[in-house]
N, C-alpha and C. Protein backbone atom coordinates (compact mmCIF):
# COMPACT_ATOMS: atom_id res chain seq x y z
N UNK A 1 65.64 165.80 -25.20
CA UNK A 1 65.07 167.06 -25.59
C UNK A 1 65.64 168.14 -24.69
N UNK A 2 66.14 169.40 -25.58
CA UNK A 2 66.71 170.49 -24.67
C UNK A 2 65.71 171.78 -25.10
N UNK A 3 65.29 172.52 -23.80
CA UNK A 3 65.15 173.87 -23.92
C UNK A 3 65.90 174.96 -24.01
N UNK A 4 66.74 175.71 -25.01
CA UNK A 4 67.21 176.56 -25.61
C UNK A 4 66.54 178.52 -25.20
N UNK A 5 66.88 178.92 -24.91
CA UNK A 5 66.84 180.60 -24.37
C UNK A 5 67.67 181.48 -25.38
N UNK A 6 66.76 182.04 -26.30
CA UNK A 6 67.83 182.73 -27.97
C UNK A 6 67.30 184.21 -27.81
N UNK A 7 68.32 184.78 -27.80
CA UNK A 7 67.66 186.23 -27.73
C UNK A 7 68.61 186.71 -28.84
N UNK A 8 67.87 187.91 -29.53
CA UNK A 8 68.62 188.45 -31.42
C UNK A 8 68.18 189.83 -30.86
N UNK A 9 68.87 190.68 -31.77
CA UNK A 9 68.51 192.28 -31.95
C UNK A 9 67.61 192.20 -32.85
N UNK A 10 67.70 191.45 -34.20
CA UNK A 10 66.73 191.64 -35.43
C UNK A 10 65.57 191.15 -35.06
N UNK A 11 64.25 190.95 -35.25
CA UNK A 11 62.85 190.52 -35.11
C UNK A 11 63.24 188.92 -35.63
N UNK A 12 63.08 187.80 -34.99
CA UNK A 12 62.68 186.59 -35.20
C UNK A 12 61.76 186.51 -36.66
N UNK A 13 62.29 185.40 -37.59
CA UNK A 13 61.53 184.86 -38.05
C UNK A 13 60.43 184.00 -38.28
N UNK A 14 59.59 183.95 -38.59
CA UNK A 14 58.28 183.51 -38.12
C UNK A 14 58.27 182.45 -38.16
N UNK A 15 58.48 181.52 -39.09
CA UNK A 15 58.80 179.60 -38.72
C UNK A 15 60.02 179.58 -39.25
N UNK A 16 61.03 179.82 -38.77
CA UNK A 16 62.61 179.60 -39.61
C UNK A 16 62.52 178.07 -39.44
N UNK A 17 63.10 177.16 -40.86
CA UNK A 17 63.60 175.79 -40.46
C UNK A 17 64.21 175.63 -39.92
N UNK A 18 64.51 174.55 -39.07
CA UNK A 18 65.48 174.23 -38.25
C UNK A 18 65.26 173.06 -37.68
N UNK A 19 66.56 172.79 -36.65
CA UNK A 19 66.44 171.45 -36.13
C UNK A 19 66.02 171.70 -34.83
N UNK A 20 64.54 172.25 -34.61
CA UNK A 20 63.88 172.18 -33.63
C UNK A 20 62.60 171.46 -34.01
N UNK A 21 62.10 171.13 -32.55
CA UNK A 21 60.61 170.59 -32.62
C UNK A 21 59.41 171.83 -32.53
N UNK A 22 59.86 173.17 -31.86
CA UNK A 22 59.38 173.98 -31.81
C UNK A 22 60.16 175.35 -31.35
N UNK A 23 60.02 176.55 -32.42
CA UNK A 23 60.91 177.81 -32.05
C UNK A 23 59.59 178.83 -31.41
N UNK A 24 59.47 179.35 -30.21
CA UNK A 24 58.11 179.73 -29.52
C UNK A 24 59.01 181.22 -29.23
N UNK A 25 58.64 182.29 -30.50
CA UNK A 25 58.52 183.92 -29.81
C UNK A 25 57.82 184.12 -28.75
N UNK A 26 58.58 184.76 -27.61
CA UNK A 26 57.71 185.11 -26.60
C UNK A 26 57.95 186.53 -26.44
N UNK A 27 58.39 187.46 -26.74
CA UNK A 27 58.65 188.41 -27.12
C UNK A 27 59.20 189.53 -27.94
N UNK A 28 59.89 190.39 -27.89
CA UNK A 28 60.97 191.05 -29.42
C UNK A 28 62.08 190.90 -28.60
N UNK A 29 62.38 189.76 -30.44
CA UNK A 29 64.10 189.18 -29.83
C UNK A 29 64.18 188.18 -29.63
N UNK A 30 63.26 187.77 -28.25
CA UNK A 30 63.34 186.47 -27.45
C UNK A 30 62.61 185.14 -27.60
N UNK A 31 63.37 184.04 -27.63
CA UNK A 31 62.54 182.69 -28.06
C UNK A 31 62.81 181.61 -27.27
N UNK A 32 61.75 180.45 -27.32
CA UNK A 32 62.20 179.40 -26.65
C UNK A 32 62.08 178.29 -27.47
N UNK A 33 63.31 177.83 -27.62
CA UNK A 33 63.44 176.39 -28.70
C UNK A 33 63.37 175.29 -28.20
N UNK A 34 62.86 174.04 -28.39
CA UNK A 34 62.64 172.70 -28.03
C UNK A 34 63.46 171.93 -29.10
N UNK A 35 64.54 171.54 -28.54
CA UNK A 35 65.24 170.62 -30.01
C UNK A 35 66.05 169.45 -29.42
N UNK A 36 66.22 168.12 -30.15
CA UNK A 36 67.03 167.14 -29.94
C UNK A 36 68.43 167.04 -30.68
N UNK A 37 68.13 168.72 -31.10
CA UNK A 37 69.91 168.36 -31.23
C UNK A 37 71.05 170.03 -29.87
N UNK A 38 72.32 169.82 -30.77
CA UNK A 38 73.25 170.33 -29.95
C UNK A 38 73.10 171.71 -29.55
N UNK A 39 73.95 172.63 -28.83
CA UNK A 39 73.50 173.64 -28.84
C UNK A 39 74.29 174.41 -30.14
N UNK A 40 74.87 173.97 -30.52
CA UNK A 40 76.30 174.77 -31.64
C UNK A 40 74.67 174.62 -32.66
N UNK A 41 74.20 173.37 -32.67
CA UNK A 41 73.46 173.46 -34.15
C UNK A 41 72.41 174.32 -34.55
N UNK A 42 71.71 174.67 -32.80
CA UNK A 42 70.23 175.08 -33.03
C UNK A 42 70.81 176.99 -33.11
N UNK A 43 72.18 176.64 -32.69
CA UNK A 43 73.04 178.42 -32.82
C UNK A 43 72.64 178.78 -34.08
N UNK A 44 73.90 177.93 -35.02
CA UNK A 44 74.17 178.27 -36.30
C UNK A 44 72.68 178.01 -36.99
N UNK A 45 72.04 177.50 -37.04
CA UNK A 45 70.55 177.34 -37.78
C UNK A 45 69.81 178.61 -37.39
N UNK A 46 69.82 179.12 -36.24
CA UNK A 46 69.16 180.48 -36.10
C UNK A 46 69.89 181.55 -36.39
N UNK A 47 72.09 181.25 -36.57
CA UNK A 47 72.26 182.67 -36.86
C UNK A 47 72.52 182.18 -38.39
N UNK A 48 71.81 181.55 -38.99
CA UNK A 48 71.66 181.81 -41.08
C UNK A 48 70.51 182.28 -40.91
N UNK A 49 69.51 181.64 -40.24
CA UNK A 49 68.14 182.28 -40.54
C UNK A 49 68.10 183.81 -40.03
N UNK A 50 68.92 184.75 -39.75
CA UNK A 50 68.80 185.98 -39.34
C UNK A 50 69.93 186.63 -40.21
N UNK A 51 69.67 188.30 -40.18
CA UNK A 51 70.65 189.29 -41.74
C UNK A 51 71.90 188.95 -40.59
N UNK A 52 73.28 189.33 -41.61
CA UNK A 52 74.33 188.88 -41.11
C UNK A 52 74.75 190.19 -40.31
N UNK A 53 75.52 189.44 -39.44
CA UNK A 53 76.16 190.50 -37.96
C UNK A 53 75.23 191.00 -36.78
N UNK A 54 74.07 190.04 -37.10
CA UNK A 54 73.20 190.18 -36.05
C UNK A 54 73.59 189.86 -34.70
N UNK A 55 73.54 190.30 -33.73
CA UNK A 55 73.66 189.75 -32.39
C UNK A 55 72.61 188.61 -31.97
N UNK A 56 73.15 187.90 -31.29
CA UNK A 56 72.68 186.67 -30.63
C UNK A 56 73.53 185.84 -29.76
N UNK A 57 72.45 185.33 -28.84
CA UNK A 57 72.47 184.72 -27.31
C UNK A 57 72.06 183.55 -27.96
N UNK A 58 72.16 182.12 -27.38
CA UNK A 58 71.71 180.93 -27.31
C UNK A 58 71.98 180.50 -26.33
N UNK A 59 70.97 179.71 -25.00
CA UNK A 59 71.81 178.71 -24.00
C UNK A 59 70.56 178.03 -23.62
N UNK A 60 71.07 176.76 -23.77
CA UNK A 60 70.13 175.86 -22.98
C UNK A 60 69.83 176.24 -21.42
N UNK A 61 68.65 175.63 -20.98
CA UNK A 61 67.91 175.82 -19.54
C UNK A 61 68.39 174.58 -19.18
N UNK A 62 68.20 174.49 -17.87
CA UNK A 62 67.79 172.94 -17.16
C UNK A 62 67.09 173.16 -16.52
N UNK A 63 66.09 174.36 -16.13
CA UNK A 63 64.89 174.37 -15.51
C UNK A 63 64.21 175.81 -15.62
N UNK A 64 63.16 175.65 -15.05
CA UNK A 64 62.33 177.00 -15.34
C UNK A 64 62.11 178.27 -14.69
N UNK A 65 62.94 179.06 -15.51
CA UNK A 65 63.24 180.49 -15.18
C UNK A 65 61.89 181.33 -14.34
N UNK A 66 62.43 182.66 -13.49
CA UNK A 66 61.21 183.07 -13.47
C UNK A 66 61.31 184.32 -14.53
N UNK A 67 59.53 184.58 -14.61
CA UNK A 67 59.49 185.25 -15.94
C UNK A 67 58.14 186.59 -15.40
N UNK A 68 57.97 187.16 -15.88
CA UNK A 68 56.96 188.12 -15.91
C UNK A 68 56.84 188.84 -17.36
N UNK A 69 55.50 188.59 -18.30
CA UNK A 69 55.42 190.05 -19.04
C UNK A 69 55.43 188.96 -20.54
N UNK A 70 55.81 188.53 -20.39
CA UNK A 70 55.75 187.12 -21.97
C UNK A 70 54.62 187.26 -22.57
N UNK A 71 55.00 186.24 -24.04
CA UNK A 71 53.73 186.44 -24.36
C UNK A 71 52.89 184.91 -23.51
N UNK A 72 51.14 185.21 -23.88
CA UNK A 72 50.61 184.27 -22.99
C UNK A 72 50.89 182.72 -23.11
N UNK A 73 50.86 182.21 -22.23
CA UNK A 73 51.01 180.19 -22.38
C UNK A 73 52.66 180.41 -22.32
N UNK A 74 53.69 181.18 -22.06
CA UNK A 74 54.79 180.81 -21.68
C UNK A 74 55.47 180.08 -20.57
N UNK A 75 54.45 180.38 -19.49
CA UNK A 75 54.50 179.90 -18.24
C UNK A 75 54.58 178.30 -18.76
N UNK A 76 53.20 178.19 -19.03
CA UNK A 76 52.72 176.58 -19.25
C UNK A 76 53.78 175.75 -20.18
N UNK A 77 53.63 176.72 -21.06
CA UNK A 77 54.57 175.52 -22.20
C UNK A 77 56.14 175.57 -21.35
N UNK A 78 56.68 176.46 -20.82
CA UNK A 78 57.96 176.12 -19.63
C UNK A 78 57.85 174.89 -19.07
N UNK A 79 56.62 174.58 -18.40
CA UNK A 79 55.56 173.82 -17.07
C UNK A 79 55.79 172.38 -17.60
N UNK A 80 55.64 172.53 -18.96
CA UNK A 80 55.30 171.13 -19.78
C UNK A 80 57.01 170.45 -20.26
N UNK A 81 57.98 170.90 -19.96
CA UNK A 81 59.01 170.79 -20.39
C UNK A 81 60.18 170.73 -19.40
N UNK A 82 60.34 171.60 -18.64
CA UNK A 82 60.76 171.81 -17.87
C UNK A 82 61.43 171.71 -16.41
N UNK A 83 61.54 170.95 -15.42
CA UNK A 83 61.43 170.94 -13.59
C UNK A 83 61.26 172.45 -12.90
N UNK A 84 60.83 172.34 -12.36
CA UNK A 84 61.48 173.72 -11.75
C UNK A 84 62.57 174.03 -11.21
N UNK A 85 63.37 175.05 -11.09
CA UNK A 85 64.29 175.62 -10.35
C UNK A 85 64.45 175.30 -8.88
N UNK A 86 65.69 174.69 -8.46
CA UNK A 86 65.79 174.44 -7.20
C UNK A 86 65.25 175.23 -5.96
N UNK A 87 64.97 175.07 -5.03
CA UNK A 87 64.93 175.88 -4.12
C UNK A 87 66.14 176.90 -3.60
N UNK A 88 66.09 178.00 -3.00
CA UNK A 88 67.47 178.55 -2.82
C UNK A 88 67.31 178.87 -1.33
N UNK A 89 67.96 178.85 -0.65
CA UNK A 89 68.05 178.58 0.28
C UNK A 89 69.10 178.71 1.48
């Protein structure tokens, strides 16, 4: 299972299909995808589900960003998925 970081200019669709287990708006634009597949796939599945020439970001995490201002339970559902971020040091 990978966590995915998708940010669009156009407003997210509200359950687009796809080959995720879960696409979680946390803000305008910005989402967090849970999927067992690639990153090329969960790309192209979110850039059909959006009008064409839209801008878009996709990149998997390997751990949990810091965040302020989300919508609520972003923290947690990160928490539940996630490691945290190394120490820096």
């Amino acid at each position: 299972m990978t966590v995915f970081l998708a940010w669009t200019a156009a407003p997210l669709p509200d359950a687009p299909p796809g080959p995720w287990l879960e696409l979680r708006t946390v803000a305008d634009g910005l989402a967090l995808i849970e999927s067992d597949e690639t990153l090329s796939r969960v790309y192209h599945e979110l850039k059909w589900s959006l009008p064409p020439d839209t801008p878009l970001m996709v990149a998997p995490l390997d751990s949990r960003p810091k965040l302020k201002g989300l919508a609520a339970g972003t923290a947690t559902w990160l928490r539940d998925r996630l490691p945290p971020a190394p120490a820096s040091g």
